[in-house]
PDB file of N, CA and C in Angstrom:
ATOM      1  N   UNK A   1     -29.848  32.626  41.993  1.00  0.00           N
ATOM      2  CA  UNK A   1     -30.936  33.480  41.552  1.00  0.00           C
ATOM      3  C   UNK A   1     -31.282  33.146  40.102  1.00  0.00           C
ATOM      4  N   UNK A   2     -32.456  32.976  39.858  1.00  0.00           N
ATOM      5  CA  UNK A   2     -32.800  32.588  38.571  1.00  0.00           C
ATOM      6  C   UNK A   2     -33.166  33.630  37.951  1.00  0.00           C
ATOM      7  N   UNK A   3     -32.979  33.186  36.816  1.00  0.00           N
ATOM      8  CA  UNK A   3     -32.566  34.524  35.195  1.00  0.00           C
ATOM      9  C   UNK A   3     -33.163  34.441  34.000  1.00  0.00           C
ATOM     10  N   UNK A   4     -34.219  34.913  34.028  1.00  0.00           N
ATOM     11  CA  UNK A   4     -35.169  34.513  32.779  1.00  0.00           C
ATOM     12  C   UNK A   4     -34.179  34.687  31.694  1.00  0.00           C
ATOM     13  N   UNK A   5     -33.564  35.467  31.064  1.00  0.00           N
ATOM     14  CA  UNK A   5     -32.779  36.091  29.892  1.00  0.00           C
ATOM     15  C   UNK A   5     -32.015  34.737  29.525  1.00  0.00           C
ATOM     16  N   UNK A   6     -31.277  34.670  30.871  1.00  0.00           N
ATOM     17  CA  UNK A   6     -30.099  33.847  30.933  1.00  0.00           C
ATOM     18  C   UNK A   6     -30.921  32.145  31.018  1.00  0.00           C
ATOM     19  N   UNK A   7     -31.838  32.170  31.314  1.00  0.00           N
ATOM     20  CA  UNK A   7     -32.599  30.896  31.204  1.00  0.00           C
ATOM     21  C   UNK A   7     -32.571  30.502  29.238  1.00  0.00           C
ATOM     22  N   UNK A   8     -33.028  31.664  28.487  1.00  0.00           N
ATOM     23  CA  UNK A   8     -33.403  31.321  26.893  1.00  0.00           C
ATOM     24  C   UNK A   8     -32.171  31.374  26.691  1.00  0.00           C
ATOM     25  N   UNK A   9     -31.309  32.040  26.631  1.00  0.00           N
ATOM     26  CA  UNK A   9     -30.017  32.218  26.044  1.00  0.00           C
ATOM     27  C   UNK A   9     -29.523  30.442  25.986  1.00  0.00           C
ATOM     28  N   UNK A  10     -29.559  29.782  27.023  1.00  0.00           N
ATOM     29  CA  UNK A  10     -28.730  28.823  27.431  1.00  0.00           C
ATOM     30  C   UNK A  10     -29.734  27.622  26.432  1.00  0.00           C
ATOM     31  N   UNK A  11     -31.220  27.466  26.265  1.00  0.00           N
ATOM     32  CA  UNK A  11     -31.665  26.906  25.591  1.00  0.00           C
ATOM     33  C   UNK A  11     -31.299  27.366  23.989  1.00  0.00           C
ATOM     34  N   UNK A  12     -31.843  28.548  23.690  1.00  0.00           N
ATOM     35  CA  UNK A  12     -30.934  28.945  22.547  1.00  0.00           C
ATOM     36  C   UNK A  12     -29.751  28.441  21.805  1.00  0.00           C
ATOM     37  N   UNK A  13     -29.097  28.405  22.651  1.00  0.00           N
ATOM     38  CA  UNK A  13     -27.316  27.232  22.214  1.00  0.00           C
ATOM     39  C   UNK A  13     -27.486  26.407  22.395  1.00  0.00           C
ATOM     40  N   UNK A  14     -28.031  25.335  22.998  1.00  0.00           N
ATOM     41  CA  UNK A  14     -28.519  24.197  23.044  1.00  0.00           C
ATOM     42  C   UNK A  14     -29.309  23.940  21.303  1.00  0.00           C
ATOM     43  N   UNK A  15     -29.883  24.472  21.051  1.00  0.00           N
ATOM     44  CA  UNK A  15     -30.913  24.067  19.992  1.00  0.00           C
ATOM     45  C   UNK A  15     -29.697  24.588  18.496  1.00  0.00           C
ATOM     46  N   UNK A  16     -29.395  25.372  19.081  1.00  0.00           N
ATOM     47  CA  UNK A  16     -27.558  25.953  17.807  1.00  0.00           C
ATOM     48  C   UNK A  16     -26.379  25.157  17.774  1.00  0.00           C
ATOM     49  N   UNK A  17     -26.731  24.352  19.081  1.00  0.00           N
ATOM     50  CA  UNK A  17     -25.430  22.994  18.621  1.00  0.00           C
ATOM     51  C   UNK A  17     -26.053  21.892  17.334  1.00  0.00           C
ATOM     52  N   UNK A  18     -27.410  21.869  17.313  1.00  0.00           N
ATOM     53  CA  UNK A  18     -27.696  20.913  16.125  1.00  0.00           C
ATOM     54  C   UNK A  18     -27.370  21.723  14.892  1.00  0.00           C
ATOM     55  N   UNK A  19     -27.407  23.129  14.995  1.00  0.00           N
ATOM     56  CA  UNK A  19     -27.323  23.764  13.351  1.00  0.00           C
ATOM     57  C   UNK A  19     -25.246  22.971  13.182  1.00  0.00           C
ATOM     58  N   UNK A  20     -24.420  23.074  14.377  1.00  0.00           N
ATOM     59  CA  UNK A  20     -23.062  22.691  14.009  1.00  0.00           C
ATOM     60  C   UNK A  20     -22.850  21.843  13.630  1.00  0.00           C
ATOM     61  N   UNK A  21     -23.583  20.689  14.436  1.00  0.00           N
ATOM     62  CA  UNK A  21     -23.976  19.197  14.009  1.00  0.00           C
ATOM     63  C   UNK A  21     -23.797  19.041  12.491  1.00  0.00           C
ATOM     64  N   UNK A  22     -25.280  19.594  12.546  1.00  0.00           N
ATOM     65  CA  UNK A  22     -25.453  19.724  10.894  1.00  0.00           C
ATOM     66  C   UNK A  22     -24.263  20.097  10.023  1.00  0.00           C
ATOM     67  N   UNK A  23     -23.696  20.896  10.075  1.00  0.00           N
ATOM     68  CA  UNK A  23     -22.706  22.143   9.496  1.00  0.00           C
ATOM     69  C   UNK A  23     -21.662  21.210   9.449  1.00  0.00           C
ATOM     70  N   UNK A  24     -21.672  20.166  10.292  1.00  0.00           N
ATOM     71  CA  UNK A  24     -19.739  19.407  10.567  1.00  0.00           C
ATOM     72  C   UNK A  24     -20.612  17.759   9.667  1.00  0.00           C
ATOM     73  N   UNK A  25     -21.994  17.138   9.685  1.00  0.00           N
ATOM     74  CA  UNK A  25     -22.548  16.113   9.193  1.00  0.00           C
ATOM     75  C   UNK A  25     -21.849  16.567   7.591  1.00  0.00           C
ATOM     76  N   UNK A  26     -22.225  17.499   7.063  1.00  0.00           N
ATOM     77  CA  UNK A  26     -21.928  17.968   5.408  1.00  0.00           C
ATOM     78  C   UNK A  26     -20.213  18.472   5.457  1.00  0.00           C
ATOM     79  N   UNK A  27     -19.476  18.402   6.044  1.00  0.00           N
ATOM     80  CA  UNK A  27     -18.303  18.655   5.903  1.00  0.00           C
ATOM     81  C   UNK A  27     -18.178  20.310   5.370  1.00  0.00           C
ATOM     82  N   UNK A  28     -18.764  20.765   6.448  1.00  0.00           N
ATOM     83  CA  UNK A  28     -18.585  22.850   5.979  1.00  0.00           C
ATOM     84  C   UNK A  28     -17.414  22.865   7.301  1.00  0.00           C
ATOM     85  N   UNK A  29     -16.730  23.940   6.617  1.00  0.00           N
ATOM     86  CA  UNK A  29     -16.118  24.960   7.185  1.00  0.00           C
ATOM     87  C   UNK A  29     -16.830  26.037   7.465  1.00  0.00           C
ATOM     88  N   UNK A  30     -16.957  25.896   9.383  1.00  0.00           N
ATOM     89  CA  UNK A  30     -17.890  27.140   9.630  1.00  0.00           C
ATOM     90  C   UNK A  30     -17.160  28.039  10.881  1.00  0.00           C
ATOM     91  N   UNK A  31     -18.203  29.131  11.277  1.00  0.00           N
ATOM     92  CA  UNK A  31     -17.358  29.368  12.546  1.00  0.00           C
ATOM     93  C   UNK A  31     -18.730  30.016  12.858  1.00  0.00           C
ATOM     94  N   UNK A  32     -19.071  29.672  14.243  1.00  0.00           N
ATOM     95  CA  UNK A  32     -20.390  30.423  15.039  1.00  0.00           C
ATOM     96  C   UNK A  32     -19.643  30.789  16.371  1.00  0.00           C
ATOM     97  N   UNK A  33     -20.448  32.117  16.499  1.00  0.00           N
ATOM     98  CA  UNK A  33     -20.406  32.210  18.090  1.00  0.00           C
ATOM     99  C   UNK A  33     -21.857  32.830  18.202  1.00  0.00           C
ATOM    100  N   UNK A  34     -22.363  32.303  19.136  1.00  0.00           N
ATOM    101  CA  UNK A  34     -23.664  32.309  19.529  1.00  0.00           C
ATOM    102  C   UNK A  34     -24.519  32.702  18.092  1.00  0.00           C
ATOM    103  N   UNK A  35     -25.498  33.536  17.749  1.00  0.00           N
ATOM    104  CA  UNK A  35     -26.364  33.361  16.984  1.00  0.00           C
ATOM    105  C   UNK A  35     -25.572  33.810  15.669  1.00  0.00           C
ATOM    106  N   UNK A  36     -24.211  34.180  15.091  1.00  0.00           N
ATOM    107  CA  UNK A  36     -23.670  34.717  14.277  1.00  0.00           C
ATOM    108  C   UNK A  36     -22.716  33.659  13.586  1.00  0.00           C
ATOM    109  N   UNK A  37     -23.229  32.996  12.254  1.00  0.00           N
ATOM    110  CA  UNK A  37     -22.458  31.913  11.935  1.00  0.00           C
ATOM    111  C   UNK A  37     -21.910  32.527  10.469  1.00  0.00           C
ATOM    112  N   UNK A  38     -20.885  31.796  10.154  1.00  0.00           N
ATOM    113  CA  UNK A  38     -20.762  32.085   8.996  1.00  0.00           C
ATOM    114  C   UNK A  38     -20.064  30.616   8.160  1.00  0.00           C
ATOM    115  N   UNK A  39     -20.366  30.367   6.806  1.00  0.00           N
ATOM    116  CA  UNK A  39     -19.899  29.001   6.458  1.00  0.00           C
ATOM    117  C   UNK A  39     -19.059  29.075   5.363  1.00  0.00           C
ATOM    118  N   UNK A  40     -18.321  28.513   5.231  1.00  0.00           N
ATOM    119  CA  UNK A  40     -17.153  29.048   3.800  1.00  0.00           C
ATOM    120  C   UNK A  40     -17.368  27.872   2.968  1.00  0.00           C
ATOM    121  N   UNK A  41     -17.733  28.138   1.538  1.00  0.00           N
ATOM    122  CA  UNK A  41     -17.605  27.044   0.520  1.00  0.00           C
ATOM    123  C   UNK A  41     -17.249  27.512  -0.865  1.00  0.00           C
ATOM    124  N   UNK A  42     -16.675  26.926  -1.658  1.00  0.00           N
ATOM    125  CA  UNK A  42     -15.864  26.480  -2.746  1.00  0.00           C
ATOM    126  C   UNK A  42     -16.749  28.003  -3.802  1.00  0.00           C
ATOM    127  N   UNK A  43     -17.789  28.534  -3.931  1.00  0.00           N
ATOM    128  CA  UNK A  43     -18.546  29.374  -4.873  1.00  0.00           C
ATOM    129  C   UNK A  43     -19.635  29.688  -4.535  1.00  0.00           C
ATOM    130  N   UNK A  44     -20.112  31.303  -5.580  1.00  0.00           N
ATOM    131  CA  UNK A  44     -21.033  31.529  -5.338  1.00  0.00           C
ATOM    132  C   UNK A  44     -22.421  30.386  -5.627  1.00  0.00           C
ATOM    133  N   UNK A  45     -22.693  29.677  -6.667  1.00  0.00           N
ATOM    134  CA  UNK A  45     -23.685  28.769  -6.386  1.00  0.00           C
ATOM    135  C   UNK A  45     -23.619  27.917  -5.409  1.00  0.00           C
ATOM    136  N   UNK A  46     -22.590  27.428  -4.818  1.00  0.00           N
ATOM    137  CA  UNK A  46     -22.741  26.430  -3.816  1.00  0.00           C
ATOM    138  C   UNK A  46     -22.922  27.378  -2.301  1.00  0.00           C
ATOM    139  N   UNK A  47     -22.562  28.800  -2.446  1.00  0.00           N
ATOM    140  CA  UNK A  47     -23.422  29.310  -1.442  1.00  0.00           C
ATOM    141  C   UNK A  47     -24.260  29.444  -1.212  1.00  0.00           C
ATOM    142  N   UNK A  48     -24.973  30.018  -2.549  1.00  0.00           N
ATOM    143  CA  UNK A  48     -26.529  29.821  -2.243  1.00  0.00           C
ATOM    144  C   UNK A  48     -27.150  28.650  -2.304  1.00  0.00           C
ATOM    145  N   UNK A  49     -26.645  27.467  -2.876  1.00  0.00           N
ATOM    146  CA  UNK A  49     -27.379  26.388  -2.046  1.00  0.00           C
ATOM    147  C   UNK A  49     -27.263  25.929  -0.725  1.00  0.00           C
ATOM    148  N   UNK A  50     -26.128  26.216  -0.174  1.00  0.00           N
ATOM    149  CA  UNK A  50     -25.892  25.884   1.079  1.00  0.00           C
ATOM    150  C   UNK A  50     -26.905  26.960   1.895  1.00  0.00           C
ATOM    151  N   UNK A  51     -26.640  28.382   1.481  1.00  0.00           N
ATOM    152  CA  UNK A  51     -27.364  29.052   2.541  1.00  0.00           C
ATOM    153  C   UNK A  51     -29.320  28.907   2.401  1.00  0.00           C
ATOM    154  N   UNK A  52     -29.633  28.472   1.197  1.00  0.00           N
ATOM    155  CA  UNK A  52     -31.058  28.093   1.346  1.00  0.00           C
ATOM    156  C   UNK A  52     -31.357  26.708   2.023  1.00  0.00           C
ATOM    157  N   UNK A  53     -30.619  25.711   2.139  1.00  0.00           N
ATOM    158  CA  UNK A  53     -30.615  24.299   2.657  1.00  0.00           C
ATOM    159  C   UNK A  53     -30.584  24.835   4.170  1.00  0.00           C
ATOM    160  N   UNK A  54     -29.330  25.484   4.373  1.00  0.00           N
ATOM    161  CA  UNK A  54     -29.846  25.584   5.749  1.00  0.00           C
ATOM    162  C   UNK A  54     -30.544  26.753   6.446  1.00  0.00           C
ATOM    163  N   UNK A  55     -31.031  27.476   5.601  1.00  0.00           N
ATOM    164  CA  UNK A  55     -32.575  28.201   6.178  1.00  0.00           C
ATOM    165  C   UNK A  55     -33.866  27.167   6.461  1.00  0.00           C
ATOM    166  N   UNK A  56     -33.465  26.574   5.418  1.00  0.00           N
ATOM    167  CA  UNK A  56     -34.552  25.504   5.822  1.00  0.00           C
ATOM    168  C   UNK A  56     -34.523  24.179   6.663  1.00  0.00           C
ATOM    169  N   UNK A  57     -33.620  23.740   6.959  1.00  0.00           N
ATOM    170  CA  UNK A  57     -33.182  23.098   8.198  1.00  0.00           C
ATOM    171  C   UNK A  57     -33.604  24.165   9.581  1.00  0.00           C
ATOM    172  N   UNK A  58     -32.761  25.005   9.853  1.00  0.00           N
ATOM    173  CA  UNK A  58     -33.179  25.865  10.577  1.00  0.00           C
ATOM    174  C   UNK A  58     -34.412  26.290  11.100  1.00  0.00           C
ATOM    175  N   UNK A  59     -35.247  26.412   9.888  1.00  0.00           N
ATOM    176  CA  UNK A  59     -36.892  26.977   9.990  1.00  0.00           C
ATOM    177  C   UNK A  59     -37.412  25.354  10.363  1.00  0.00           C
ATOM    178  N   UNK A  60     -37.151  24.383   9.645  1.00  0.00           N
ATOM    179  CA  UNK A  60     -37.733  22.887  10.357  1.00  0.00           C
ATOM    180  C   UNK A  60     -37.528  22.400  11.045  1.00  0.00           C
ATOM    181  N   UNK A  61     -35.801  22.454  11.359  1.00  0.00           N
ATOM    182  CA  UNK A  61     -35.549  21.289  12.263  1.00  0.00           C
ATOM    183  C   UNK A  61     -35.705  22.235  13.676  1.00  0.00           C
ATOM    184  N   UNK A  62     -34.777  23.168  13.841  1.00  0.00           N
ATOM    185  CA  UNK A  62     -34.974  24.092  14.354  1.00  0.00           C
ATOM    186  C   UNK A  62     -36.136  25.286  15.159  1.00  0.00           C
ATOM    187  N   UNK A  63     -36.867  25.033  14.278  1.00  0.00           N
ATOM    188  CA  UNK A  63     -38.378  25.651  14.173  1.00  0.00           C
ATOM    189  C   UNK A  63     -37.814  27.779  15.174  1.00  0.00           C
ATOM    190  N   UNK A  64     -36.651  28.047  13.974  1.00  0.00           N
ATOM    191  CA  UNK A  64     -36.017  28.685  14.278  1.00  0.00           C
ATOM    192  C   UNK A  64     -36.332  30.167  13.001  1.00  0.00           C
ATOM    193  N   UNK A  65     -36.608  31.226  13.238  1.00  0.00           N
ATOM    194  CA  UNK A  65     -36.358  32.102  11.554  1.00  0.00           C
ATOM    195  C   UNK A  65     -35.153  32.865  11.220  1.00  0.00           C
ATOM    196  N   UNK A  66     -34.345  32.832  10.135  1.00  0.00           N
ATOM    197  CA  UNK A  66     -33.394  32.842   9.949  1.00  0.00           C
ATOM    198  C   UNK A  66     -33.321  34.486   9.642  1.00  0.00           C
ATOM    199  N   UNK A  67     -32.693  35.892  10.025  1.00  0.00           N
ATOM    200  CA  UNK A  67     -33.125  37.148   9.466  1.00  0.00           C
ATOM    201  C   UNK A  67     -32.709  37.274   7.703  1.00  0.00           C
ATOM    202  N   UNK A  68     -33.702  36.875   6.647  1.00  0.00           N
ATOM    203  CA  UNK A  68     -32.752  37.348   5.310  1.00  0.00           C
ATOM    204  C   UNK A  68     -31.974  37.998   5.118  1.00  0.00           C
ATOM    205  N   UNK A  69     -32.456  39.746   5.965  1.00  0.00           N
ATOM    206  CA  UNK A  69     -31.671  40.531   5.363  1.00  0.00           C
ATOM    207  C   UNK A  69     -30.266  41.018   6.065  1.00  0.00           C
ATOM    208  N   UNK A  70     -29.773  40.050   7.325  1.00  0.00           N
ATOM    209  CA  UNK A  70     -28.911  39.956   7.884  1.00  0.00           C
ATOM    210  C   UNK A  70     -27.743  38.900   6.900  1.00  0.00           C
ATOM    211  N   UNK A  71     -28.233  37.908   6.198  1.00  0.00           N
ATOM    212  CA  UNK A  71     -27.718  36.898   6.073  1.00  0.00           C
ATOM    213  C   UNK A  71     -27.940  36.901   3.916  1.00  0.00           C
ATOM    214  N   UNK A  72     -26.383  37.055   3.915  1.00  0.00           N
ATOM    215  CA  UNK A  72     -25.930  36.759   2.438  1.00  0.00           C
ATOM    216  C   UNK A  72     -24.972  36.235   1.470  1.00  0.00           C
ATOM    217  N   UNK A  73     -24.810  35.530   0.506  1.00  0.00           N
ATOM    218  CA  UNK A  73     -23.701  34.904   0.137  1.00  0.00           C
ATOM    219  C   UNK A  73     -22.926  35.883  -0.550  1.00  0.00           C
ATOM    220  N   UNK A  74     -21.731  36.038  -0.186  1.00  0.00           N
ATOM    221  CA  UNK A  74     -20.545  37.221  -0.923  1.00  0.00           C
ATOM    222  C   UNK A  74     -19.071  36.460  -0.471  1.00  0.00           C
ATOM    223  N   UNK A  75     -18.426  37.007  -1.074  1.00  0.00           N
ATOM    224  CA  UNK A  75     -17.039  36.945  -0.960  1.00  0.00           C
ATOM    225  C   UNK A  75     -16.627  37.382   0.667  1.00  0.00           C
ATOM    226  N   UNK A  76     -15.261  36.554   1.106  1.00  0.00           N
ATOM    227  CA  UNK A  76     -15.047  36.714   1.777  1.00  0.00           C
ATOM    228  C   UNK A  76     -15.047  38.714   2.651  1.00  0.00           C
ATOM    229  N   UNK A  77     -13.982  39.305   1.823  1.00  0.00           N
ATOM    230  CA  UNK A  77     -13.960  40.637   1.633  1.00  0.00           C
ATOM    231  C   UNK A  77     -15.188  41.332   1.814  1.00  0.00           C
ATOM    232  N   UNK A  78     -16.210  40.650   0.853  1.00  0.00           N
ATOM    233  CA  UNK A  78     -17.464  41.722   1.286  1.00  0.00           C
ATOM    234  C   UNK A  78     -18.672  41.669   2.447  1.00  0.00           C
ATOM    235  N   UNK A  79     -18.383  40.442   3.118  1.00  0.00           N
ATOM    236  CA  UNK A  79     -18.971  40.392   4.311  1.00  0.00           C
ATOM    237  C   UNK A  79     -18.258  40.483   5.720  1.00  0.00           C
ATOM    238  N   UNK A  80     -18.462  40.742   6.829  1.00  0.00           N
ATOM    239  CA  UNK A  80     -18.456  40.725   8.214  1.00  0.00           C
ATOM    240  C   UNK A  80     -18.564  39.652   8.696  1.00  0.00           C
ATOM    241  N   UNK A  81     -17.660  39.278   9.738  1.00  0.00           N
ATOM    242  CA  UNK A  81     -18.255  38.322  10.859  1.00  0.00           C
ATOM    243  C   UNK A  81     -17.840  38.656  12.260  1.00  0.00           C
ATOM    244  N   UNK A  82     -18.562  39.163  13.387  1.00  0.00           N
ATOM    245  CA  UNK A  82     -17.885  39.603  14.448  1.00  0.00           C
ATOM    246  C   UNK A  82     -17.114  40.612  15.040  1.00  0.00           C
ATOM    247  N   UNK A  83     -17.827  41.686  13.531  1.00  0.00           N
ATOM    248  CA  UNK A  83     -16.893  43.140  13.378  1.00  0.00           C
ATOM    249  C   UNK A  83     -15.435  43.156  12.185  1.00  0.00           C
ATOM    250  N   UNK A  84     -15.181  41.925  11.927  1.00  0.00           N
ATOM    251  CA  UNK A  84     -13.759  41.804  11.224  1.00  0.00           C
ATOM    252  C   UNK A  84     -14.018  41.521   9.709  1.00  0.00           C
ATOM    253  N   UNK A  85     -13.085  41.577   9.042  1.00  0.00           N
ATOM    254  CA  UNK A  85     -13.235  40.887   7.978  1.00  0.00           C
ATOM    255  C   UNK A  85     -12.089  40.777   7.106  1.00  0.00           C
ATOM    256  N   UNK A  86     -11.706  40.329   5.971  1.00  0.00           N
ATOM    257  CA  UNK A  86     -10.938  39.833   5.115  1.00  0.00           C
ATOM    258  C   UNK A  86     -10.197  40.947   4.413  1.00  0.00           C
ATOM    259  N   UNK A  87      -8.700  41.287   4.304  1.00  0.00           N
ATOM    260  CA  UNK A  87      -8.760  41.975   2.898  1.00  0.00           C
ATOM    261  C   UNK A  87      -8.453  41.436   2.177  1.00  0.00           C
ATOM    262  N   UNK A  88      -8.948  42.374   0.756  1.00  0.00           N
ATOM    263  CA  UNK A  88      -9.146  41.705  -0.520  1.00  0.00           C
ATOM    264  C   UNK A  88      -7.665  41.584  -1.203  1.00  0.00           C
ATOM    265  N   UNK A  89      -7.188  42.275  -0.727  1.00  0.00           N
ATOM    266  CA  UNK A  89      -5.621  41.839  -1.816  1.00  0.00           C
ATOM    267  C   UNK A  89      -4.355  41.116  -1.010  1.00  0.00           C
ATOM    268  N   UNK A  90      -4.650  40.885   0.535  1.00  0.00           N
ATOM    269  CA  UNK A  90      -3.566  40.210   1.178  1.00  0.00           C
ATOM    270  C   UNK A  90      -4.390  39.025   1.965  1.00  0.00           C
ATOM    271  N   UNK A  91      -4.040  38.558   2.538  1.00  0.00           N
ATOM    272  CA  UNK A  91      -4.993  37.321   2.954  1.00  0.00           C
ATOM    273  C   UNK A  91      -4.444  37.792   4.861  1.00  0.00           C
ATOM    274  N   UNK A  92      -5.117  38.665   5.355  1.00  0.00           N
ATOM    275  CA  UNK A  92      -5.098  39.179   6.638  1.00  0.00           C
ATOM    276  C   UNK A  92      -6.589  39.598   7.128  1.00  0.00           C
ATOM    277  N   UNK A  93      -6.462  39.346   8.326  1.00  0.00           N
ATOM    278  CA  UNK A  93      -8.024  39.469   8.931  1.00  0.00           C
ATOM    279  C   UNK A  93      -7.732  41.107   9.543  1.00  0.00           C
ATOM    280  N   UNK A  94      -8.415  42.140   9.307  1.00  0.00           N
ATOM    281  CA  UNK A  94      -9.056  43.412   9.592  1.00  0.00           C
ATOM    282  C   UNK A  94      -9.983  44.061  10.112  1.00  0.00           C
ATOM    283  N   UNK A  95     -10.234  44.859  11.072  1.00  0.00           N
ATOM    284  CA  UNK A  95     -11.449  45.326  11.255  1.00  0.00           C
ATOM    285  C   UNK A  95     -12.626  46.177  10.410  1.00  0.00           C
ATOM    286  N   UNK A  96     -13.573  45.311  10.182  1.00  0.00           N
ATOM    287  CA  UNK A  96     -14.673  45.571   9.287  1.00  0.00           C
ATOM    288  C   UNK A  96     -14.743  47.328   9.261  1.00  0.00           C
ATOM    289  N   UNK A  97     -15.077  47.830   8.116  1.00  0.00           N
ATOM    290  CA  UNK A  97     -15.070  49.293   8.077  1.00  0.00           C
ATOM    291  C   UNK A  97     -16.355  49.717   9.166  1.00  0.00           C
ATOM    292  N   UNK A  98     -17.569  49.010   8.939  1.00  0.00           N
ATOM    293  CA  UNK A  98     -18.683  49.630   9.931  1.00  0.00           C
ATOM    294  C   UNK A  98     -18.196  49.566  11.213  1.00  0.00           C
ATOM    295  N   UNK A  99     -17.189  48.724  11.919  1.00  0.00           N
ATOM    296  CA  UNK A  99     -16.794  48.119  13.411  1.00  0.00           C
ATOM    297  C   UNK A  99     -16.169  49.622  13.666  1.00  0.00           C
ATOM    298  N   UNK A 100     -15.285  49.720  12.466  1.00  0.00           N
ATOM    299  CA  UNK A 100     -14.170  50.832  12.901  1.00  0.00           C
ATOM    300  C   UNK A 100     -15.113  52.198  12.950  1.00  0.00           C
ATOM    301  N   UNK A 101     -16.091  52.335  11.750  1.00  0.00           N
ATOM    302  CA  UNK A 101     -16.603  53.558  12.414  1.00  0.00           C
ATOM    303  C   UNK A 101     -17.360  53.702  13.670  1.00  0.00           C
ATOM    304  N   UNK A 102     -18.192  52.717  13.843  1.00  0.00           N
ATOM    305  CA  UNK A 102     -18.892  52.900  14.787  1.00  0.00           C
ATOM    306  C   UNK A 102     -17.978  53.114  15.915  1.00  0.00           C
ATOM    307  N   UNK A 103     -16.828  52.009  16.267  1.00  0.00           N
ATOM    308  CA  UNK A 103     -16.046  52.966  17.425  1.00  0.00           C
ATOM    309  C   UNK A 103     -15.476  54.532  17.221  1.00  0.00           C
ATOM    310  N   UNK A 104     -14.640  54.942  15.949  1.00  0.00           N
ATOM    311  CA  UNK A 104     -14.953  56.500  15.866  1.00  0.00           C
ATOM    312  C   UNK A 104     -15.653  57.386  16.221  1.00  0.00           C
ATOM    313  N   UNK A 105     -17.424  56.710  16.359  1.00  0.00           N
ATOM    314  CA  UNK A 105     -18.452  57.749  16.362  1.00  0.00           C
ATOM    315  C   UNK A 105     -18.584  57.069  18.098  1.00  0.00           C
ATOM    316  N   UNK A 106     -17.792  56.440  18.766  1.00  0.00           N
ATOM    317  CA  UNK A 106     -18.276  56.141  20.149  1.00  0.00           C
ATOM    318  C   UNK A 106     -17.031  56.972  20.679  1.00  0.00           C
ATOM    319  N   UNK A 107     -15.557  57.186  20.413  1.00  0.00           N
ATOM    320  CA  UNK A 107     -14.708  57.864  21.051  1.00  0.00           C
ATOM    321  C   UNK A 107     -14.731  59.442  20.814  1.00  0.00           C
ATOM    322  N   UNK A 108     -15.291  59.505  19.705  1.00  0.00           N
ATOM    323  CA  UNK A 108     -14.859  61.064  19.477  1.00  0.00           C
ATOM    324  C   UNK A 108     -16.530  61.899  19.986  1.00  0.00           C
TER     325      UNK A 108
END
């Protein structure tokens, strides 16, 4: 049975294996799962060049739009990826404070 949804989705990742391409061509440390990537580098200026280089790869090569206000350069600690995130004084992966409330406000 054919699946419109499941038809784009599958092109979708198809066209997100070139952003990895890309991502592994420049030697980043990244981690994606489906449209949620995140890339780790050495500082804040070399984040924001990295993350404007590849908005614009993205928007060209891609012919893809990247959400700004989803997407920002911070410290490990102060961003999310996948609900989890970093703490700041031990080097252990945690569940992001918004992940944890939002399940709070789904059990109780």
């Amino acid at each position: 049975m054919y699946h419109k949804a499941a038809h784009c989705h599958l092109f979708f990742q198809i066209a997100l294996n070139n952003l990895d391409w890309e991502l592994e061509k420049r030697n980043l440390k990244f981690a994606r799962y489906a449209d949620d990537c995140v890339a780790l580098v050495s500082s804040k200026a070399a984040g924001e060049r990295v993350m404007k280089s590849l908005q614009r790869f993205v928007g060209e090569s891609l012919r893809l739009t990247v959400n700004a206000q989803k997407n920002a350069v911070g410290r490990p600690w102060e961003r999310s990826f996948l609900g989890f995130t970093f703490s700041r004084r031990e080097l252990k992966i945690k569940v992001s404070d918004k992940a944890l409330a939002k399940l709070k406000a789904t059990v109780s």
